[in-house]
Protein backbone atom coordinates (compact mmCIF):
# COMPACT_ATOMS: atom_id res chain seq x y z
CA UNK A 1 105.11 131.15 97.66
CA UNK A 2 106.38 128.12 99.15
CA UNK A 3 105.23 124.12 98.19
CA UNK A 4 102.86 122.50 101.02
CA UNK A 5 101.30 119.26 100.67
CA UNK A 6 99.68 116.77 98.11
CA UNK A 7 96.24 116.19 99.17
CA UNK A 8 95.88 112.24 98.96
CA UNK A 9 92.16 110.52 99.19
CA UNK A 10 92.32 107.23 101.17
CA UNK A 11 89.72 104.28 100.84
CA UNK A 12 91.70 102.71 104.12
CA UNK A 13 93.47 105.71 105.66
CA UNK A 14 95.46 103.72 108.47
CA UNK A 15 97.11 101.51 105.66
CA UNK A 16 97.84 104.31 103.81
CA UNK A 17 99.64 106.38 106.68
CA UNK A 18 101.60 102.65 107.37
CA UNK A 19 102.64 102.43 103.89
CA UNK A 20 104.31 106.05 103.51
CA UNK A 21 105.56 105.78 107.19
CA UNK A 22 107.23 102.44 106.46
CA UNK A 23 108.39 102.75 102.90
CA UNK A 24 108.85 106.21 102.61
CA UNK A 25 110.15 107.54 106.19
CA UNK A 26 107.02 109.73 106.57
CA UNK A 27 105.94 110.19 110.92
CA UNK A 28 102.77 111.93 111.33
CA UNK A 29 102.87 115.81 111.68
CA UNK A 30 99.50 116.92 112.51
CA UNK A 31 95.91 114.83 112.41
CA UNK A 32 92.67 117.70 112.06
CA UNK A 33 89.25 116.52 113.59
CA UNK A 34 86.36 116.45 111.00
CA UNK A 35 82.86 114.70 110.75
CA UNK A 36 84.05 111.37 109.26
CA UNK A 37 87.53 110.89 110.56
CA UNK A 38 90.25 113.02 110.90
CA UNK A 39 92.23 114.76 107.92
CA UNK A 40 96.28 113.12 109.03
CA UNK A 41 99.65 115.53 107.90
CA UNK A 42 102.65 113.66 107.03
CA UNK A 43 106.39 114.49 106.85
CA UNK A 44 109.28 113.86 105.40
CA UNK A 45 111.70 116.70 105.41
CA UNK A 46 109.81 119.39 103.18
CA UNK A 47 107.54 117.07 101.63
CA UNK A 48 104.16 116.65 103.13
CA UNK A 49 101.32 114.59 102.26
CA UNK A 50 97.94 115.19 103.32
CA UNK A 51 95.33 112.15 103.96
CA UNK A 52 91.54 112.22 103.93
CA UNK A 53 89.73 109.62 104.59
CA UNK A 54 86.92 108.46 101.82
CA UNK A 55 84.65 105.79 101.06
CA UNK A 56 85.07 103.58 98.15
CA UNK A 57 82.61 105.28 95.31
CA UNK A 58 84.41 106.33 92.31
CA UNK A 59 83.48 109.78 91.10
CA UNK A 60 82.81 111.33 94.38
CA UNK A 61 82.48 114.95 94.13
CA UNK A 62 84.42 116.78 96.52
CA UNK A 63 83.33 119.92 98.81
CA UNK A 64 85.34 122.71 96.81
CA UNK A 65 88.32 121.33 98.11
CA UNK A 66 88.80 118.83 95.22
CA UNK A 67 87.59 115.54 94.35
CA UNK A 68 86.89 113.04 96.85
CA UNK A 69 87.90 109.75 94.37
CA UNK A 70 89.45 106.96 96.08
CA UNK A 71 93.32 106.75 94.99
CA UNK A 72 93.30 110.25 93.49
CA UNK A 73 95.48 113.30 93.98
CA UNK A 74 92.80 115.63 95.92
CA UNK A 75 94.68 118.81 95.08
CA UNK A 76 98.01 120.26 95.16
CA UNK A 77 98.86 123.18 97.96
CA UNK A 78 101.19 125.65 98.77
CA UNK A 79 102.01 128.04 101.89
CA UNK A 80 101.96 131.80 101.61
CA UNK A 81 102.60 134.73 104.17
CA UNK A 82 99.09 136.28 102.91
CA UNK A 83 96.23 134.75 101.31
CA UNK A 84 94.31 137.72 100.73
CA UNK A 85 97.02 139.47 99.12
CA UNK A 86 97.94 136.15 96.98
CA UNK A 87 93.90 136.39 95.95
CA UNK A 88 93.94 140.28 95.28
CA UNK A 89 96.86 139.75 93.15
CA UNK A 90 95.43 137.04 91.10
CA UNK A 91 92.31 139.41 90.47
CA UNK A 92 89.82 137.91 87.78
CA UNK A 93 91.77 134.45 87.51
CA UNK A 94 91.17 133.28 90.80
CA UNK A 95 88.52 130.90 90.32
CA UNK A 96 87.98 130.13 94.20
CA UNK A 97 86.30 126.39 94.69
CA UNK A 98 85.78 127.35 98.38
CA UNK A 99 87.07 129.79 101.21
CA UNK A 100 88.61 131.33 102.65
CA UNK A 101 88.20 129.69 105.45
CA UNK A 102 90.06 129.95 109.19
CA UNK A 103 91.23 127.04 110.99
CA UNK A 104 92.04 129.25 114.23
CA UNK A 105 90.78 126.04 116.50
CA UNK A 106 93.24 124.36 115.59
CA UNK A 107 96.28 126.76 114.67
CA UNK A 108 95.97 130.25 115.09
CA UNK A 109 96.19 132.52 112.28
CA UNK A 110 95.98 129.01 109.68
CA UNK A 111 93.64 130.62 107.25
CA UNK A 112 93.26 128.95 103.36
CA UNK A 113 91.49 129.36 100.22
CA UNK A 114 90.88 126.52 97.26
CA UNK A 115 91.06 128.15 93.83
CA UNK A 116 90.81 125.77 89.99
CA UNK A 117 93.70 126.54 87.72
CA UNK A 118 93.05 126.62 84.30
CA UNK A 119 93.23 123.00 83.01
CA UNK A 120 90.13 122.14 86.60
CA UNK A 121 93.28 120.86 89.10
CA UNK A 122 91.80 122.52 92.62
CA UNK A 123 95.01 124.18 94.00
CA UNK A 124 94.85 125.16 98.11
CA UNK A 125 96.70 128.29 98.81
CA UNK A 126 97.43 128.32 102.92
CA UNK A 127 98.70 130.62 105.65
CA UNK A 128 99.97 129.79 109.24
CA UNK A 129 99.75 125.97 109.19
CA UNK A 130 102.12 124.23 111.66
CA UNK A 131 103.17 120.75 112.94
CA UNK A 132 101.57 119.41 115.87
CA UNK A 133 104.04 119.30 118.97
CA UNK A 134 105.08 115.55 119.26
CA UNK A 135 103.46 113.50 121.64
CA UNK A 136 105.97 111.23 123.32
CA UNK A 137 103.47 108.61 124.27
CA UNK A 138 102.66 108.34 120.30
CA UNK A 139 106.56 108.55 119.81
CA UNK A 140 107.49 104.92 120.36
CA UNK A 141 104.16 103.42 118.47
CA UNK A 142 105.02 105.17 115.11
């Protein structure tokens, strides 16, 4: 088991990615097409942070995945070689919030599962994720 990402929820998403990029040396990684937006990876060395894009109603629920409250940790994550074997292991204590689910159209073999640990936190275990190859065009506007 290896640390992964904090999930972060954004009210302004682009002013978020500027502030961790400027302050905190973070380039984007990765940015995943959904429905509302995109979902944007940043890096710094090992740490990543994860940004989703929400609207500005407190106490949004969130789709298994954690909550969806502006300004709030969304969930913590880690990267394993096998979620099904992480889930078999945990047997009766994996509470799982939603998944597993495969990204294969955007990274093969990226496969992950959201589970609650035992104080509600939503925790994402993942397999396969990797950067996106930089795009020298995008290189000299971050």
């Amino acid at each position: 088991m290896r640390w992964s990402h904090i999930g972060l929820n954004c009210r302004d998403q682009k002013l978020t990615e500027e502030f961790y990029t400027r302050w905190f040396g973070f380039t984007r990684a990765r940015a995943v097409p959904i429905p509302d937006g995109e979902i944007v990876f940043l890096r710094s060395g090992d740490a990543y942070l994860e940004l989703f894009p929400v609207g500005a109603e407190e106490g949004t629920p969130g789709q298994g995945d954690g909550p969806a409250t502006p300004g709030a940790v969304r969930h913590l994550a880690f990267q394993t070689d096998d979620v099904d074997a992480f889930l078999a292991g945990l047997g009766d204590e994996a509470e799982v919030t939603l998944g597993p689910l495969s990204f294969d159209d955007f990274i093969c073999g990226w496969r992950t599962v959201w589970i609650r640990d035992p104080d509600g936190a939503i925790v994402e275990i993942s397999q396969g994720y990797t950067d996106q190859e930089a795009d020298p065009a995008q290189a000299s506007v971050r």
